[in-house]
Protein backbone atom coordinates (compact mmCIF):
# COMPACT_ATOMS: atom_id res chain seq x y z
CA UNK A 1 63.02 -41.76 8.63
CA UNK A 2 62.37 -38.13 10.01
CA UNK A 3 63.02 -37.10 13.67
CA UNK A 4 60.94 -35.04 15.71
CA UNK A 5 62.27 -31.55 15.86
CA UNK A 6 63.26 -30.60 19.27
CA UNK A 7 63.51 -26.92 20.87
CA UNK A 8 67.03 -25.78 22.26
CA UNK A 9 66.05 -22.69 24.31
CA UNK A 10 69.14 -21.25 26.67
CA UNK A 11 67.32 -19.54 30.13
CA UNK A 12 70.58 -18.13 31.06
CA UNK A 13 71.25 -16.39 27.09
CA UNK A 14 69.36 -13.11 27.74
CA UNK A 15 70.83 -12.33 30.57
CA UNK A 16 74.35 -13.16 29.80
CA UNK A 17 73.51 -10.89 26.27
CA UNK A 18 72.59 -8.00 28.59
CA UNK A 19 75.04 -8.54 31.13
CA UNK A 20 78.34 -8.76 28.19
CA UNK A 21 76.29 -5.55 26.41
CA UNK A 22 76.38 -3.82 29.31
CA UNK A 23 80.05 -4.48 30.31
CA UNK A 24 81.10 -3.51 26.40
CA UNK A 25 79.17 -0.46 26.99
CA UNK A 26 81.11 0.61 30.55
CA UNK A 27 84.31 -0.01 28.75
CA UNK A 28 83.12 1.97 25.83
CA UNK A 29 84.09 -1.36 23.41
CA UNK A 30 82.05 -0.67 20.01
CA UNK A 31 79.35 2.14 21.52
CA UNK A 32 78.36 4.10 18.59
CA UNK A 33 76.12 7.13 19.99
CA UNK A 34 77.10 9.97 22.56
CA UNK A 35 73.98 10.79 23.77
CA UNK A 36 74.57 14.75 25.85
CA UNK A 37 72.31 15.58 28.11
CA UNK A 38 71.63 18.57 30.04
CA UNK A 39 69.57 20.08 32.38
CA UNK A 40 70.18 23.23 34.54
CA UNK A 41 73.61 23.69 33.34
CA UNK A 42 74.57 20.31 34.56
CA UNK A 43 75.53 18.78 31.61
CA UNK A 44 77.54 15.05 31.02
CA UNK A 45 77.65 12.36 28.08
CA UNK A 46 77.24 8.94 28.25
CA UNK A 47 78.15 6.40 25.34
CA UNK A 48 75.91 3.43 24.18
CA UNK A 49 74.92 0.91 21.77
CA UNK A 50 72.17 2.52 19.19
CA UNK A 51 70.97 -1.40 19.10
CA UNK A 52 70.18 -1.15 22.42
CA UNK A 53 69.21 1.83 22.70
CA UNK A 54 66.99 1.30 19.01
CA UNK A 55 65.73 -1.94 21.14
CA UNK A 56 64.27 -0.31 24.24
CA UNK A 57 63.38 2.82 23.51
CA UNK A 58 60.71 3.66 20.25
CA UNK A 59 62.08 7.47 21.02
CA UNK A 60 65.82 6.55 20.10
CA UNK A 61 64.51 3.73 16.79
CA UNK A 62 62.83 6.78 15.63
CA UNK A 63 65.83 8.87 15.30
CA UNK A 64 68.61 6.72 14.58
CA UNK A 65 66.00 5.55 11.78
CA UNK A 66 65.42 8.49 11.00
CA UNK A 67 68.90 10.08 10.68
CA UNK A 68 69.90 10.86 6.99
CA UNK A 69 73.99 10.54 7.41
CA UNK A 70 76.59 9.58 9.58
CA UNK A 71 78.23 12.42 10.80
CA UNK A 72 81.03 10.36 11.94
CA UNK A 73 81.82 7.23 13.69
CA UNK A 74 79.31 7.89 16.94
CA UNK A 75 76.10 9.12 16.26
CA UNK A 76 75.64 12.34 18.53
CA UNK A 77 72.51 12.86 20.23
CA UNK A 78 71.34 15.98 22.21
CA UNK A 79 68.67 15.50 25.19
CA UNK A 80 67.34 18.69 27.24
CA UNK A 81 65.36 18.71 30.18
CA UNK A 82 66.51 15.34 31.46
CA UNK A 83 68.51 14.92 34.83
CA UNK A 84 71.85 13.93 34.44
CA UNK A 85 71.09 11.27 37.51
CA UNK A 86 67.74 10.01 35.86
CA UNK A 87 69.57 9.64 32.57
CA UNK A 88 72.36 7.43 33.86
CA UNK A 89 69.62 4.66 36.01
CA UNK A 90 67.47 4.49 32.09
CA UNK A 91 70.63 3.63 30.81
CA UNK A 92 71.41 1.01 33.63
CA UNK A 93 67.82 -0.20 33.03
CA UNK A 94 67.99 -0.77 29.21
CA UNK A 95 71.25 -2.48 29.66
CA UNK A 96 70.39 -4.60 32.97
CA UNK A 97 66.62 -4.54 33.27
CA UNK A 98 67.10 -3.33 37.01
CA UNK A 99 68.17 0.04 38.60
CA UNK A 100 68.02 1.41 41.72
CA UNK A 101 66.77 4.39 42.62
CA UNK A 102 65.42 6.52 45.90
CA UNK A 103 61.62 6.44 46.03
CA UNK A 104 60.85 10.13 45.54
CA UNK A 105 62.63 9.22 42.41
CA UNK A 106 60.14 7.14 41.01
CA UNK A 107 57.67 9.66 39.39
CA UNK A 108 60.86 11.15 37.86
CA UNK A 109 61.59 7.59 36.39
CA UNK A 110 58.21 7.50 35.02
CA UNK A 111 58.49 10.66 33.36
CA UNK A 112 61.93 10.04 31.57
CA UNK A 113 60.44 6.84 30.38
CA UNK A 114 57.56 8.02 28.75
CA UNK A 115 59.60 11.17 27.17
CA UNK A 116 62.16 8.65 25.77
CA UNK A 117 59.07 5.92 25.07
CA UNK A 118 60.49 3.37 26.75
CA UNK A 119 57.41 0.91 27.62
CA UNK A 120 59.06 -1.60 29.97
CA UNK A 121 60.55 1.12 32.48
CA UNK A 122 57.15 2.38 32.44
CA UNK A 123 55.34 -0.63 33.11
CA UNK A 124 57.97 -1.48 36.13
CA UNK A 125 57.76 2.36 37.39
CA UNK A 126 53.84 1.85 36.97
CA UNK A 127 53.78 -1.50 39.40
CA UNK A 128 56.17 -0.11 42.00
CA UNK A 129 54.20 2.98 42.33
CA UNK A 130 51.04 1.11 42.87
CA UNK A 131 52.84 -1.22 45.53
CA UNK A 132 54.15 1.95 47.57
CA UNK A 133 50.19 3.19 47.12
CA UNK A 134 49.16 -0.02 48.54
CA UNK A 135 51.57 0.27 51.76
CA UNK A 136 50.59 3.28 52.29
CA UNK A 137 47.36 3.19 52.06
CA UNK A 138 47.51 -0.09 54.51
CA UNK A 139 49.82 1.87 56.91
CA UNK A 140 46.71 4.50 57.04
CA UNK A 141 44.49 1.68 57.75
CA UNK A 142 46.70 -0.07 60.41
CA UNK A 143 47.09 3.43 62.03
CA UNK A 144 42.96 4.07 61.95
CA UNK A 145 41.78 0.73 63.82
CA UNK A 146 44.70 1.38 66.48
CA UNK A 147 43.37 4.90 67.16
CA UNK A 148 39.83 3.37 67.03
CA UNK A 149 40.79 0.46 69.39
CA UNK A 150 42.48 3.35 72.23
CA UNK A 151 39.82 5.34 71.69
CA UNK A 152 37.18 2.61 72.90
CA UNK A 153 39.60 1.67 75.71
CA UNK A 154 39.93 4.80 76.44
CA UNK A 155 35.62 5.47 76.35
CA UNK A 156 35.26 2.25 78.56
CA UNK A 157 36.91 2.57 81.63
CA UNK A 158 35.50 6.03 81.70
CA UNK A 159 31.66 4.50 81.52
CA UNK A 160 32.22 1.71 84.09
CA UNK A 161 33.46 4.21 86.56
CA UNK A 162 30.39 6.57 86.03
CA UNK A 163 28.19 3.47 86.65
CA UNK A 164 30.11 2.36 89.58
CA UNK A 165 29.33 6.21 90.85
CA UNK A 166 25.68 6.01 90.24
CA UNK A 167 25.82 3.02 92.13
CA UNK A 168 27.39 3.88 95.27
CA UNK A 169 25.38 7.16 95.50
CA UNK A 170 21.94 4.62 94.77
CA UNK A 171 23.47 2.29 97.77
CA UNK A 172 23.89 5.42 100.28
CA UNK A 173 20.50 6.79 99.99
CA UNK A 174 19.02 3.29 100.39
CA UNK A 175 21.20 2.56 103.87
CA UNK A 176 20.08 6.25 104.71
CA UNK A 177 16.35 5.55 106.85
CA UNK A 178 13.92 8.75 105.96
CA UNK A 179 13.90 10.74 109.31
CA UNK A 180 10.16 12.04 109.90
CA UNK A 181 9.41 15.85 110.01
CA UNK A 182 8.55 15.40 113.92
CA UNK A 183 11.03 12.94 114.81
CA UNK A 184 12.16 12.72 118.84
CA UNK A 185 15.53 13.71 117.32
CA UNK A 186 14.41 17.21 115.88
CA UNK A 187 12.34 17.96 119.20
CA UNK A 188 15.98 17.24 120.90
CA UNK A 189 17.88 19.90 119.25
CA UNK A 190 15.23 22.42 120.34
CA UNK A 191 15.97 21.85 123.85
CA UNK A 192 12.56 20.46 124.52
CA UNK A 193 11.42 17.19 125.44
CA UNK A 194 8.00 15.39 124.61
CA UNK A 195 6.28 16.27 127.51
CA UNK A 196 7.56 20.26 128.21
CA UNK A 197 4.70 21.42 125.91
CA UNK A 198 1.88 20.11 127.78
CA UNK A 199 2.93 20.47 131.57
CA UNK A 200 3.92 24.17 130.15
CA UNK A 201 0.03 24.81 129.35
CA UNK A 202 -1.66 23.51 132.59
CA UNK A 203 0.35 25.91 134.73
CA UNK A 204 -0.84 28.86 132.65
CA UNK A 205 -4.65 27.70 133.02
């Protein structure tokens, strides 16, 4: 009687695989490349794994591939125009799937990774870059309905007071009674009264 096949899959393995390659690789256990880089006149080596390297990168499979003999026991290989710093984070990516680096380092990333063909550091530099383009852009928007909201705070109290001006000035001239032309009043300040004109022309007739 046959049984049923059943699937043994470890969660944990991969990691553990990168985490032990990475550890050989810091202690220099069985690395056999020296990849120099320089850049600037800064120049430093680091030693790796080609498998890893072969693994991650289609730049590196092409050359070890590629190469004709061994020259030795470590395959040398020479890299210009790559930052010493930006160097050292691909090689903590390939080996942990996780570096970290400063943000205005993250265009740099994505250049290294495309020079060395490496399609999962460009993928991850690809998402981060469009989640710092998305906070951005909402800090912008944030930043544009706050000045719009002081602005029309701002516009408000300035319209209510103009109105309550229009209407005090409309409420004084209506409390404010018309005086006529001839009022007794205006006859008053010329000294006169109502009756000094006429008695004033009898007694020159």
């Amino acid at each position: 009687m046959e049984s049923n096949a059943v699937l043994l899959e470890s969660k944990s393995s991969p990691i553990n695989l990168l985490n032990e390659m990475h550890q050989l690789r810091l202690l220099g256990h069985l690395c056999d490349v020296t990849v120099s880089v320089e850049y600037q006149g800064v120049r430093a080596e680091f030693v790796a794994h080609k498998a890893v390297l072969a693994a991650t990168s289609k730049f590196f499979k092409e050359v070890f591939l590629n190469e004709k003999g061994m020259e030795g026991p470590r395959t040398n290989v020479f890299l210009n125009e790559v930052q010493v710093a930006d160097f050292a984070s691909f090689l903590e990516f390939v080996y942990t799937a996780k570096v970290e680096v400063e943000e205005d380092r993250v265009q740099r990333m994505l250049e290294i990774a495309e020079k060395l063909k490496c399609l999962d550091l460009s993928e991850t530099c690809f998402q981060l870059k469009k989640q710092m383009l998305e906070s951005v852009l909402l800090e912008l928007q944030n930043f544009s309905e706050s000045q719009n909201s002081e602005e029309e705070s701002a516009a408000q109290p300035s319209v209510l007071l103009e109105s309550k001006a229009a209407a005090v000035a409309e409420a004084d001239q209506a409390d404010r009674p018309l005086a006529p032309l001839d009022s007794p009043a205006d006859r008053r300040s010329n000294g006169t009264s109502p009756e000094m004109p006429a008695t004033k022309s009898k007694e020159k007739m």
